[in-house]
C-alpha atoms as a PDB file:
ATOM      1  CA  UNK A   1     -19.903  52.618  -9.539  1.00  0.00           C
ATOM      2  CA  UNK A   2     -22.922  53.370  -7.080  1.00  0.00           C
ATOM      3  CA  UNK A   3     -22.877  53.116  -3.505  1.00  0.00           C
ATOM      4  CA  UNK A   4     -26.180  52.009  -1.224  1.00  0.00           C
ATOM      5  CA  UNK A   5     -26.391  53.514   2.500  1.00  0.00           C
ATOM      6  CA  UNK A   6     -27.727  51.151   4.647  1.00  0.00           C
ATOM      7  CA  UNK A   7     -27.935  51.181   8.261  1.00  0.00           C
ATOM      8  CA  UNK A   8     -26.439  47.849  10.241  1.00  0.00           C
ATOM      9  CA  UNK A   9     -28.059  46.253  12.328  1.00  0.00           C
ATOM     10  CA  UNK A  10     -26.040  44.294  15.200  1.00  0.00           C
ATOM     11  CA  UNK A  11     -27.190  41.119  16.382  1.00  0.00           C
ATOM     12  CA  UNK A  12     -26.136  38.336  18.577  1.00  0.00           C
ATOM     13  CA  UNK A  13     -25.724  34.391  16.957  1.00  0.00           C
ATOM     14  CA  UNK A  14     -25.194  31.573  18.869  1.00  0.00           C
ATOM     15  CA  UNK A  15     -21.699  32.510  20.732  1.00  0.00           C
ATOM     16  CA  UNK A  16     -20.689  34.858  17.859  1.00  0.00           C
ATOM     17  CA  UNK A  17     -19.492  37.998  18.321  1.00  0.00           C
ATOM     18  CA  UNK A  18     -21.343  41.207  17.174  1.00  0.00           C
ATOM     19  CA  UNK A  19     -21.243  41.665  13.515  1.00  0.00           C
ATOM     20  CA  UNK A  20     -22.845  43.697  11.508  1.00  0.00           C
ATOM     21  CA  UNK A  21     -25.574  41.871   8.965  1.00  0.00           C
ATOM     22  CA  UNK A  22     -23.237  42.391   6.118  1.00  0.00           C
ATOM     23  CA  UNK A  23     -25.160  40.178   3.771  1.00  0.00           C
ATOM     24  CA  UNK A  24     -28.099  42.614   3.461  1.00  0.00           C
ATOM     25  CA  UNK A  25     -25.830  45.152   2.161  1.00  0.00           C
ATOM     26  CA  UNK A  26     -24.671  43.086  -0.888  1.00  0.00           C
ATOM     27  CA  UNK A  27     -28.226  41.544  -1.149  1.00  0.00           C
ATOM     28  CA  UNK A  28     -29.680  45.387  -1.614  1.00  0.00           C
ATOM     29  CA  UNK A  29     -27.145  45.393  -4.314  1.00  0.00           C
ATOM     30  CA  UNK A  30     -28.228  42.756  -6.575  1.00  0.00           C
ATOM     31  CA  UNK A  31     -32.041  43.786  -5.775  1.00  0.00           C
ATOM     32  CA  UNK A  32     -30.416  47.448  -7.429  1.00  0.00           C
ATOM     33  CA  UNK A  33     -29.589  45.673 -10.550  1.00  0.00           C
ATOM     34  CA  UNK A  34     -25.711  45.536  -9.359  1.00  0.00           C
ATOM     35  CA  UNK A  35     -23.375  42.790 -10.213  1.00  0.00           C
ATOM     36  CA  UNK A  36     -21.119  42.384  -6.748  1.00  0.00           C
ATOM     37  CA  UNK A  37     -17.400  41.386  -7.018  1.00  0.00           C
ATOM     38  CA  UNK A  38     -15.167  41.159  -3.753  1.00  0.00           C
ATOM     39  CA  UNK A  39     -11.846  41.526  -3.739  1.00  0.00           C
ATOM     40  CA  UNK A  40      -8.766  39.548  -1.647  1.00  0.00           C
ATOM     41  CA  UNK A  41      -5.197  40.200  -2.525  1.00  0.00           C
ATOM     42  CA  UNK A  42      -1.877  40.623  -1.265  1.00  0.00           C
ATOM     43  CA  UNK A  43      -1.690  44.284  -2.971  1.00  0.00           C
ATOM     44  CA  UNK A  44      -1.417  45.791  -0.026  1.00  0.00           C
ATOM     45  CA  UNK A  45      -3.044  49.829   0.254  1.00  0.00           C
ATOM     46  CA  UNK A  46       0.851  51.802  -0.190  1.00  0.00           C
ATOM     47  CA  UNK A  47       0.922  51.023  -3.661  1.00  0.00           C
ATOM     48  CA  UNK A  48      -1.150  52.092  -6.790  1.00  0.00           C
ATOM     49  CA  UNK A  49      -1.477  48.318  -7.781  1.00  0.00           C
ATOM     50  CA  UNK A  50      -5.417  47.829  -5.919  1.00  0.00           C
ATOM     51  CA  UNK A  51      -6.528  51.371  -7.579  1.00  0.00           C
ATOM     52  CA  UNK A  52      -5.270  49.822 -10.987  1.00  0.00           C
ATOM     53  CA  UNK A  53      -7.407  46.598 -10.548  1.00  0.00           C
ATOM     54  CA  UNK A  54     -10.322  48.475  -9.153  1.00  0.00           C
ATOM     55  CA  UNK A  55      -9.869  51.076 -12.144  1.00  0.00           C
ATOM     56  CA  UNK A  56      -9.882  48.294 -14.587  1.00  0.00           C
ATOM     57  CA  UNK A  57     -13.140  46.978 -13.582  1.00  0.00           C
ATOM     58  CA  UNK A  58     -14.699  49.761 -13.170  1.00  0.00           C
ATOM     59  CA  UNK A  59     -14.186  50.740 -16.982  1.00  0.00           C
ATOM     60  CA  UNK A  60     -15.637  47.511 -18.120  1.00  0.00           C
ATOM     61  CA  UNK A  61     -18.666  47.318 -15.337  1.00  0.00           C
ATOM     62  CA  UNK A  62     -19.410  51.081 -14.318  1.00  0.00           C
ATOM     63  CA  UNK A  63     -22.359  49.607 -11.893  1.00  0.00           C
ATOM     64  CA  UNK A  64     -20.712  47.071 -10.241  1.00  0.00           C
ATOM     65  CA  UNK A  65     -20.558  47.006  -6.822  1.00  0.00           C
ATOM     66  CA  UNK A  66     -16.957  46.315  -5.542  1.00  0.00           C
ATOM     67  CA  UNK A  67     -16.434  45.139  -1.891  1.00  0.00           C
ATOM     68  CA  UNK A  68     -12.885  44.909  -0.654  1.00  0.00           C
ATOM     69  CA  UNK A  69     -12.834  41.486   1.688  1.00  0.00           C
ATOM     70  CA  UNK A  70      -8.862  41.936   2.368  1.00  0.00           C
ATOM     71  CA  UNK A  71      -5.533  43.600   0.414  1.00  0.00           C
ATOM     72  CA  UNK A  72      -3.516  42.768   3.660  1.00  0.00           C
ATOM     73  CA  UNK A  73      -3.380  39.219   3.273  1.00  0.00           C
ATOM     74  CA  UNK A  74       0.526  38.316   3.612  1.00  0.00           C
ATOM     75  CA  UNK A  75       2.553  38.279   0.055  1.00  0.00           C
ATOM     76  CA  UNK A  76       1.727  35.247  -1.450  1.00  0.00           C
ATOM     77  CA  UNK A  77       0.033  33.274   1.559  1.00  0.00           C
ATOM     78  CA  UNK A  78      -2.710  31.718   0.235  1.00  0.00           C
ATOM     79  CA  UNK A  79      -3.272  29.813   3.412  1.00  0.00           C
ATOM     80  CA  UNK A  80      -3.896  33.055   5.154  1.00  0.00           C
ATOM     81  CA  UNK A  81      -6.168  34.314   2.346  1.00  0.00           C
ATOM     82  CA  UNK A  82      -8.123  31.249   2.319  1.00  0.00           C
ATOM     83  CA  UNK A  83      -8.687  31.580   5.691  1.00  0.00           C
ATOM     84  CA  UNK A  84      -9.923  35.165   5.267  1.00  0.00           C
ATOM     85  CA  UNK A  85     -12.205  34.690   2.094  1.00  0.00           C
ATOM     86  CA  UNK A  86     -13.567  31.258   3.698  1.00  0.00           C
ATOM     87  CA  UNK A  87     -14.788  32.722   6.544  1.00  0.00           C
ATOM     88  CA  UNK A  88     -16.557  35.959   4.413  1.00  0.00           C
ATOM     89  CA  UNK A  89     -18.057  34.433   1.306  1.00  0.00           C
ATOM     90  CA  UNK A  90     -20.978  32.763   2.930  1.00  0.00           C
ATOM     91  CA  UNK A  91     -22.017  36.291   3.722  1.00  0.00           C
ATOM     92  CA  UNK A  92     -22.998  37.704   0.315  1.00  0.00           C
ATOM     93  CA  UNK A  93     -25.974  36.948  -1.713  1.00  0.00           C
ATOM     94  CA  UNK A  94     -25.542  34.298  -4.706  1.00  0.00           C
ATOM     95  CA  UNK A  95     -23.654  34.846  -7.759  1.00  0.00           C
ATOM     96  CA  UNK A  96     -21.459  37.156  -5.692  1.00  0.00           C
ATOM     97  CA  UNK A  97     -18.236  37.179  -7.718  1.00  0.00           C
ATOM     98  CA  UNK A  98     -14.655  36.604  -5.276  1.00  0.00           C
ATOM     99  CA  UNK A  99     -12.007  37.698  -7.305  1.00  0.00           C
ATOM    100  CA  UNK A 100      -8.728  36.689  -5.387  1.00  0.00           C
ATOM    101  CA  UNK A 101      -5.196  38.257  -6.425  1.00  0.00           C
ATOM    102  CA  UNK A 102      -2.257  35.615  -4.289  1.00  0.00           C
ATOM    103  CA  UNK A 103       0.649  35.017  -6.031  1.00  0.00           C
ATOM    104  CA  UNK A 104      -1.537  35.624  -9.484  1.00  0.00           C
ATOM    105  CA  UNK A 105       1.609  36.796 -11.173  1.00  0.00           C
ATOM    106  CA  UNK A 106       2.307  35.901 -14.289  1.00  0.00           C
ATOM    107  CA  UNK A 107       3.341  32.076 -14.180  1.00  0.00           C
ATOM    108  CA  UNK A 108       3.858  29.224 -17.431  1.00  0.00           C
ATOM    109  CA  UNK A 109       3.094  26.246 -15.408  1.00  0.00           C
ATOM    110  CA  UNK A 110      -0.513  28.114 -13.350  1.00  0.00           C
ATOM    111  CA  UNK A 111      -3.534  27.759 -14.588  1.00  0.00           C
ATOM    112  CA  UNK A 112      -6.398  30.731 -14.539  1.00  0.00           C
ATOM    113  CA  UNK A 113      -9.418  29.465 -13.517  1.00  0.00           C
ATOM    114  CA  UNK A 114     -12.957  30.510 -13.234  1.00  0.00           C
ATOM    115  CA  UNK A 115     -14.956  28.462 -11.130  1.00  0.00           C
ATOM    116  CA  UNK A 116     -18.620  28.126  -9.344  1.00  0.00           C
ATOM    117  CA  UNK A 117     -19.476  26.747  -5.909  1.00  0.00           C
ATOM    118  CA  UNK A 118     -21.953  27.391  -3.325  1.00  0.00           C
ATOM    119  CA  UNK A 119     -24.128  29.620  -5.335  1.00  0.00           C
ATOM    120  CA  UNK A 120     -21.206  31.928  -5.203  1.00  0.00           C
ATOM    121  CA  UNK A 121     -17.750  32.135  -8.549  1.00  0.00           C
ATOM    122  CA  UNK A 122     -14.482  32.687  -7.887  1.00  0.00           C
ATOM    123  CA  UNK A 123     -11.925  33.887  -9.833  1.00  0.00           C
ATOM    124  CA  UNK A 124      -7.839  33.207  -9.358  1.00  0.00           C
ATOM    125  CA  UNK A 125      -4.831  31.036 -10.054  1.00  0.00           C
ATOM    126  CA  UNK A 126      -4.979  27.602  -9.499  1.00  0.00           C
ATOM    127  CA  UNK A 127      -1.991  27.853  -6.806  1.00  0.00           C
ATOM    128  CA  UNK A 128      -4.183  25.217  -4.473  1.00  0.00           C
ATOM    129  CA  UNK A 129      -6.197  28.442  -2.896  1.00  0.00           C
ATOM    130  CA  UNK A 130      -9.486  27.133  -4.330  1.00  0.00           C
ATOM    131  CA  UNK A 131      -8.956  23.243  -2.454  1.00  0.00           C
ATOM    132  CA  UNK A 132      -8.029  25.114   1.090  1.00  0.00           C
ATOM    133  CA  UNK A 133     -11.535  27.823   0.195  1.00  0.00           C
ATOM    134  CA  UNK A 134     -14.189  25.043  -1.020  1.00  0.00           C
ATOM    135  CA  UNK A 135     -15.422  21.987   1.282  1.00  0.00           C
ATOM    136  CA  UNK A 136     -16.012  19.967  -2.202  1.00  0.00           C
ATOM    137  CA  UNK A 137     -15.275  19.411  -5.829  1.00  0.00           C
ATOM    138  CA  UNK A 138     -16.744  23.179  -8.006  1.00  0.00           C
ATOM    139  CA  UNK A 139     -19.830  22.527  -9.295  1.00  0.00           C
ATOM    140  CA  UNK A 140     -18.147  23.962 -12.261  1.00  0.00           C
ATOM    141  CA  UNK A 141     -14.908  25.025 -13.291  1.00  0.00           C
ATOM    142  CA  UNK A 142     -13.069  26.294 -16.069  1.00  0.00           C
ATOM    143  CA  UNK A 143      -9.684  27.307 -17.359  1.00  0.00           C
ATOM    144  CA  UNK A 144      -9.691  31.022 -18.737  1.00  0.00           C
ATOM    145  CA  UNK A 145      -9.059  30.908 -22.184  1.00  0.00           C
ATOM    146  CA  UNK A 146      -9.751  35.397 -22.739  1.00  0.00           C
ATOM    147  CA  UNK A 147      -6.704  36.455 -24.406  1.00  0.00           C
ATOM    148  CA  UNK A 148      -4.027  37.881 -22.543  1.00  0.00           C
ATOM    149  CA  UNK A 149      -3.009  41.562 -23.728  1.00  0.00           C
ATOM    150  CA  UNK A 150       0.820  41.199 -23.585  1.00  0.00           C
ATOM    151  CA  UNK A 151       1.156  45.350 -21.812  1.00  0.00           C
ATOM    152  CA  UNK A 152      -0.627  43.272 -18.532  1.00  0.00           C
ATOM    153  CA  UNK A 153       1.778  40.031 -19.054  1.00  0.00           C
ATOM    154  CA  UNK A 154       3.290  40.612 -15.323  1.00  0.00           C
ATOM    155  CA  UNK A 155      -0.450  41.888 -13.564  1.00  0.00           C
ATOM    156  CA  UNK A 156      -2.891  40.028 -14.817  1.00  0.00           C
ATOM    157  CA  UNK A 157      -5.724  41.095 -12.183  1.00  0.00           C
ATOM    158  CA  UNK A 158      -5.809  44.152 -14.395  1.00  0.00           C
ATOM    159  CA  UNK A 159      -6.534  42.238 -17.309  1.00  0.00           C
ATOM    160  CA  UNK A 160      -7.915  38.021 -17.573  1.00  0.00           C
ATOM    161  CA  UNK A 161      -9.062  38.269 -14.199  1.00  0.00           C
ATOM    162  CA  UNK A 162     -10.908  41.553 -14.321  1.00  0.00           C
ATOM    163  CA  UNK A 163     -12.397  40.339 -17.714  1.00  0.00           C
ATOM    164  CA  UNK A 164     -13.793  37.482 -16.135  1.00  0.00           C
ATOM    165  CA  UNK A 165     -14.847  38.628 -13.081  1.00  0.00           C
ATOM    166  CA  UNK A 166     -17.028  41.357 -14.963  1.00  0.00           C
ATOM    167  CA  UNK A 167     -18.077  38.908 -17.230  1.00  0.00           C
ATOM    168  CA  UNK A 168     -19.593  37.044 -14.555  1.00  0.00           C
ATOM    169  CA  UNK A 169     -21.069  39.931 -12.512  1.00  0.00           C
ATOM    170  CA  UNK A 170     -23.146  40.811 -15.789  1.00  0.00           C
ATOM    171  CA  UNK A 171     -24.682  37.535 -15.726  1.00  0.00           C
ATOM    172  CA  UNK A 172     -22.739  35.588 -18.385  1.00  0.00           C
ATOM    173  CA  UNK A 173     -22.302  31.905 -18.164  1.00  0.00           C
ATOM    174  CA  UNK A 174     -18.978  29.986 -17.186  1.00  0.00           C
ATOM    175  CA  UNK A 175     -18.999  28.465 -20.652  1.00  0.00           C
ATOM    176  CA  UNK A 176     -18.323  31.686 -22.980  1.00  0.00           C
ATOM    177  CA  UNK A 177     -14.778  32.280 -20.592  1.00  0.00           C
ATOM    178  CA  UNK A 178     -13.323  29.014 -20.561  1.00  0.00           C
ATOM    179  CA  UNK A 179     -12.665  25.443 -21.474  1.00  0.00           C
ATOM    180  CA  UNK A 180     -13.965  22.972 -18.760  1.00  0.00           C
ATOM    181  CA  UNK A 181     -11.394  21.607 -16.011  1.00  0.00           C
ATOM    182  CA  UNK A 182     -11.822  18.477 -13.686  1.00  0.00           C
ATOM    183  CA  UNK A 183     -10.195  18.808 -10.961  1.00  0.00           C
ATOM    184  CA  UNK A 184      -8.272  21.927  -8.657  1.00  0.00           C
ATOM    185  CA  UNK A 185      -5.013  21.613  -7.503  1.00  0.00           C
ATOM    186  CA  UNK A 186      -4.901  20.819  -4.513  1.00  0.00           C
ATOM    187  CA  UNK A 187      -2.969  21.763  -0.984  1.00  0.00           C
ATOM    188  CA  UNK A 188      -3.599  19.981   2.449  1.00  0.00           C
ATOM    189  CA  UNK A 189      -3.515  22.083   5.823  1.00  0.00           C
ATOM    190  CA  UNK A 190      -1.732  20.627   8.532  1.00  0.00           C
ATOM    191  CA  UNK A 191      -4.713  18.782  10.550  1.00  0.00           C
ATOM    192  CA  UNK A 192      -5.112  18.779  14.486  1.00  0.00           C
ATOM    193  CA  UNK A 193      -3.818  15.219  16.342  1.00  0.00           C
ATOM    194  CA  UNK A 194      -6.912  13.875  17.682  1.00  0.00           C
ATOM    195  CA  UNK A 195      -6.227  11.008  21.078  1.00  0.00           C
ATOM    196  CA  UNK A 196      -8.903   9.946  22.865  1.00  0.00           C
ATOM    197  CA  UNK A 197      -8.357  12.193  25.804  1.00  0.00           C
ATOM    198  CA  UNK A 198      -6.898  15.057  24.401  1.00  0.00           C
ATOM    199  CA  UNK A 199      -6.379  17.263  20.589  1.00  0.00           C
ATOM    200  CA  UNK A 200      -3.121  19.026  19.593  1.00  0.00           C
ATOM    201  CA  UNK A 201      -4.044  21.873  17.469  1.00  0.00           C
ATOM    202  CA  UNK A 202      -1.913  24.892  16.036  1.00  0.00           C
ATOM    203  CA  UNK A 203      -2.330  28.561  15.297  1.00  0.00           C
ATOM    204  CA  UNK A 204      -3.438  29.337  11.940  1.00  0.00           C
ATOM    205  CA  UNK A 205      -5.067  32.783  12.006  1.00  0.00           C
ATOM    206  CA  UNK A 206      -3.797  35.673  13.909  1.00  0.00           C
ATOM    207  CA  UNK A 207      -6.418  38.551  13.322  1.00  0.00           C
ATOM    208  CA  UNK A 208      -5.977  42.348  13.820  1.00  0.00           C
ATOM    209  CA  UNK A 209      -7.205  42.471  17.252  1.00  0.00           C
ATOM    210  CA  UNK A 210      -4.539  39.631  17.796  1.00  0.00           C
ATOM    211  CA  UNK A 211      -6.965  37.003  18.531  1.00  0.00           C
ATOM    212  CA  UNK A 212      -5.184  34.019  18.292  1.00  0.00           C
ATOM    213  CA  UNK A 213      -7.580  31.097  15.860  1.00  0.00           C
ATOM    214  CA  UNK A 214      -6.260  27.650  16.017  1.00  0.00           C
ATOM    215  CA  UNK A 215      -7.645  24.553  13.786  1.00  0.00           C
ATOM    216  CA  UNK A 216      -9.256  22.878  16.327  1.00  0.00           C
ATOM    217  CA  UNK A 217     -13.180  23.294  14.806  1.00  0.00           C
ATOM    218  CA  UNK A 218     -16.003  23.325  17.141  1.00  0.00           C
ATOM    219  CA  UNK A 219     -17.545  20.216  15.603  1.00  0.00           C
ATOM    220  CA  UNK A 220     -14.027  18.093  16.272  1.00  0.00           C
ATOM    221  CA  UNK A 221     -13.933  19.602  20.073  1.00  0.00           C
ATOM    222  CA  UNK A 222     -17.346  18.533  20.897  1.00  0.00           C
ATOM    223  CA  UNK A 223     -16.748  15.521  19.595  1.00  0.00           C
ATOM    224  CA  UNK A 224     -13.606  14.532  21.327  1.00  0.00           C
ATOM    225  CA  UNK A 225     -15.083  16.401  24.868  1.00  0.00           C
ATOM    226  CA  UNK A 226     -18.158  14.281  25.560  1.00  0.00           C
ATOM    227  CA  UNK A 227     -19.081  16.906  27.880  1.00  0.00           C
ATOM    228  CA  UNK A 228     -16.549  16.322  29.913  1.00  0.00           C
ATOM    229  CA  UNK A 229     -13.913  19.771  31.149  1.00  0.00           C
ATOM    230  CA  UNK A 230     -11.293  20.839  29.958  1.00  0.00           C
ATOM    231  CA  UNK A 231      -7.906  22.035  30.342  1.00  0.00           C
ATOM    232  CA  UNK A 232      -6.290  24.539  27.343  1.00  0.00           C
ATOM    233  CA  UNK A 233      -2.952  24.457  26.899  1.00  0.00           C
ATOM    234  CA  UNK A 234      -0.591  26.581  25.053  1.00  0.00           C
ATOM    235  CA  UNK A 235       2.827  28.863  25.265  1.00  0.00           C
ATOM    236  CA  UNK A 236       4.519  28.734  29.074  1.00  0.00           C
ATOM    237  CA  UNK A 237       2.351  26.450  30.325  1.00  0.00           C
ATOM    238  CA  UNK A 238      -0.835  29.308  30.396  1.00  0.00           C
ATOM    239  CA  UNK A 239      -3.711  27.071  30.590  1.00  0.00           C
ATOM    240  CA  UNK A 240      -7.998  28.593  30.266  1.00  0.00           C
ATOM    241  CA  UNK A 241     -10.135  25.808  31.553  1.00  0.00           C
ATOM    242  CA  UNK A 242     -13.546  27.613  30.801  1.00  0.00           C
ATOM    243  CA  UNK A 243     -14.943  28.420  27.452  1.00  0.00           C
ATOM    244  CA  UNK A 244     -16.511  32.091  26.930  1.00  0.00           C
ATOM    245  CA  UNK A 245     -19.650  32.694  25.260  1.00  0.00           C
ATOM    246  CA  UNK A 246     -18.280  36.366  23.926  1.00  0.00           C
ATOM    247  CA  UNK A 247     -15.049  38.352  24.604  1.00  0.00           C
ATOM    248  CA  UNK A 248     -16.458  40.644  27.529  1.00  0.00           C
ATOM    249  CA  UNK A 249     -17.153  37.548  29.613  1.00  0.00           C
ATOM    250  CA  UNK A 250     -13.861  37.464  31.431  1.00  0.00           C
ATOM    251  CA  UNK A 251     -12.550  41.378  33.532  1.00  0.00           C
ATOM    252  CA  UNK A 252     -10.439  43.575  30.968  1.00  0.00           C
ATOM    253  CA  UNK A 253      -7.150  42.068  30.701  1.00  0.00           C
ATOM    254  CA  UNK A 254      -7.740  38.557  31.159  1.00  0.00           C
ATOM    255  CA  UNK A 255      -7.162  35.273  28.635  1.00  0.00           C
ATOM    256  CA  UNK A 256     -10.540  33.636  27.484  1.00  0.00           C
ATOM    257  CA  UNK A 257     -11.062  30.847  24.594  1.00  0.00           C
ATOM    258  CA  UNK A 258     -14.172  30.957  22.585  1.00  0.00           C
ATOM    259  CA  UNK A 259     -15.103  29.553  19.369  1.00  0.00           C
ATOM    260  CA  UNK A 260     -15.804  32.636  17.662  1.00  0.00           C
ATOM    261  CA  UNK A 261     -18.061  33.644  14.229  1.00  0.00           C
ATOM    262  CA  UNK A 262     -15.274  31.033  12.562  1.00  0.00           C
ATOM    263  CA  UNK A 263     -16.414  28.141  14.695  1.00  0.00           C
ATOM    264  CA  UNK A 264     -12.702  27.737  15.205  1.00  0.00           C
ATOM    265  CA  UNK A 265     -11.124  27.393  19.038  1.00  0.00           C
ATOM    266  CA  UNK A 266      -9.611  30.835  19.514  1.00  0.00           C
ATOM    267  CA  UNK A 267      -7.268  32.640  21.958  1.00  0.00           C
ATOM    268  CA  UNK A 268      -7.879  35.903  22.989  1.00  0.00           C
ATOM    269  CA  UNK A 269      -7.443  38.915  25.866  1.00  0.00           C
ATOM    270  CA  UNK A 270     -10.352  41.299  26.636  1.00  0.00           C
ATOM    271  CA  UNK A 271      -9.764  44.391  25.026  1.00  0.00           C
ATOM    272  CA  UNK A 272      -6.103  43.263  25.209  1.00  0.00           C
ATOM    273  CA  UNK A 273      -3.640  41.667  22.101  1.00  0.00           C
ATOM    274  CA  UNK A 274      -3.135  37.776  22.790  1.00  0.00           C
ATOM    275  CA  UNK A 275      -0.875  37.114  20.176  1.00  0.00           C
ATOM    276  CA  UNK A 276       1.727  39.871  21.202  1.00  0.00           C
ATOM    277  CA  UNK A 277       1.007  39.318  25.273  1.00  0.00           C
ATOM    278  CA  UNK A 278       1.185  35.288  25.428  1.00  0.00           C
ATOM    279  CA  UNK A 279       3.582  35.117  22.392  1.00  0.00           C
ATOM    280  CA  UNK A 280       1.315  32.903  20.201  1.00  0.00           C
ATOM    281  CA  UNK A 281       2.088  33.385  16.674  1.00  0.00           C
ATOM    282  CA  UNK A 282       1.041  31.402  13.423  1.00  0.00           C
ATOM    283  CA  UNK A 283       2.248  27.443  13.552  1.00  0.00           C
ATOM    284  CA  UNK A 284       2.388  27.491  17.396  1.00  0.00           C
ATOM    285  CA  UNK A 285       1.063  24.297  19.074  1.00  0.00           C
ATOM    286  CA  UNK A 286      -1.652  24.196  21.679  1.00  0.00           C
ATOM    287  CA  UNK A 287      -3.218  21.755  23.387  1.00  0.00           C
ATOM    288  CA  UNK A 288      -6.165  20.352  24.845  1.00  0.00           C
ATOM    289  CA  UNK A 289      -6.721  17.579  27.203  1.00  0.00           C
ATOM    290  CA  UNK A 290     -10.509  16.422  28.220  1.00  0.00           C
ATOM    291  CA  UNK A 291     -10.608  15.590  32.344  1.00  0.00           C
ATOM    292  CA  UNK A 292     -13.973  13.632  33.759  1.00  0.00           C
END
């Protein structure tokens, strides 16, 4: 496996925060002759179980370039994970390879699929991950058909899933992996309540900072505002009536709400933990009601 050193540049976008470019570091990777797979599972970093999987493609693609997106998505939440790899994909050159590892244990009744969108392929069981990850129907999509070695029955990242995802990053074709598959299953997020005066969102994302990221889009709040104000509501009665360009706008310590480099509505503290000090945790309602 080879590593490029590149050095960041940080750069402001619309009312994002500061990122780093990370695109340009998987885009120098392809232009190195470099297939790129990401990784996003639930194995966690205590375990040997991500050094297995990462071990296993290594042997079968010693040039790839592997880019871990998240092993510290909750055990088996593919809504979280979706979340995660939704909101990193867009961020890596095309043909990028997104091998995802939720609740991929062995299963009878789950399908393996393989599966190109955006310019990008991912490659996971068809648990209803891909429907919450893709705003469409795959532009292609198959159902792995690589024989399963029976040792890697229970942990099949090590085995189908590797094998595919390599296959990919070297440049082979959907096809030569699997038998064609119409349709995803699919799995419906709860939606926000939209009145004419007001939208009832809840918490969906809590991040490690504990920002707090609601489902409220930026789109569907400038759409029910009309450029009128507004009044945020959410756990004992706390209300933010202003919206923040970036995090620093408001003194250390105080609440803010942004719509951060998600373009989702989000809660958070300067340099403080707003999920742990305004007790706002996943599934928690908030509120917003539009005043002329």
């Amino acid at each position: 496996m080879q590593f490029v050193s590149l050095k960041l540049k940080i750069y402001f976008a619309d009312n994002f925060k500061m990122i780093p470019t990370l695109s340009k570091f998987a885009s120098v990777a392809i232009k190195a002759g470099m297939g790129v797979i990401t990784l996003t599972t639930d194995l966690g970093n205590k375990d040997f179980y991500q050094a297995a999987l990462k071990g296993s493609i290594i042997s079968q693609f010693p040039a790839v370039q592997l880019v871990d997106i998240s092993h510290e998505i909750p055990p088996f939440d593919i809504q979280y994970a979706a979340f995660v790899l939704k909101n990193a994909y867009t961020y890596f050159p095309e043909n990028t390879v997104h091998l995802i590892g939720i609740d991929s244990v062995f299963n009878q009744n789950t399908r393996y699929l393989a599966l190109a969108y955006n310019g990008h392929f991912f490659v996971g069981a068809d648990n209803g991950i891909f429907s919450l990850i893709l705003d469409g129907p795959p532009t292609d999509a198959v159902e792995l058909n690589i024989i399963q070695d029976l040792k890697y029955l229970h942990f099949p990242l090590t085995d189908i899933f590797a094998k595919a995802a390599c296959h990919l990053a070297k440049g082979g074709k959907l096809t030569d992996i699997g038998d064609p598959v119409n349709a995803v299953v699919d799995r419906t997020l709860v939606q926000p309540v939209v009145e004419k005066d007001s939208l009832r969102g809840s918490v969906v994302f809590v991040d490690s900072f504990g920002n707090v990221i609601s489902n409220i889009s930026k789109e569907l709040f400038n759409k029910v505002q009309r450029g009128r104000n507004f009044v945020l509501y959410f756990r004992r009665n706390e209300t933010i009536d202003q919206m923040s360009w970036h995090y620093n706008e408001v003194p250390e310590g105080e609440k803010l709400c942004l719509f951060g480099i998600s373009n989702y509505l989000e809660i958070a503290i300067n340099k403080g933990n707003a999920s742990g000090l305004l007790g706002l945790h996943k599934g928690d309602i908030i509120r917003v009601e539009f005043r002329k």
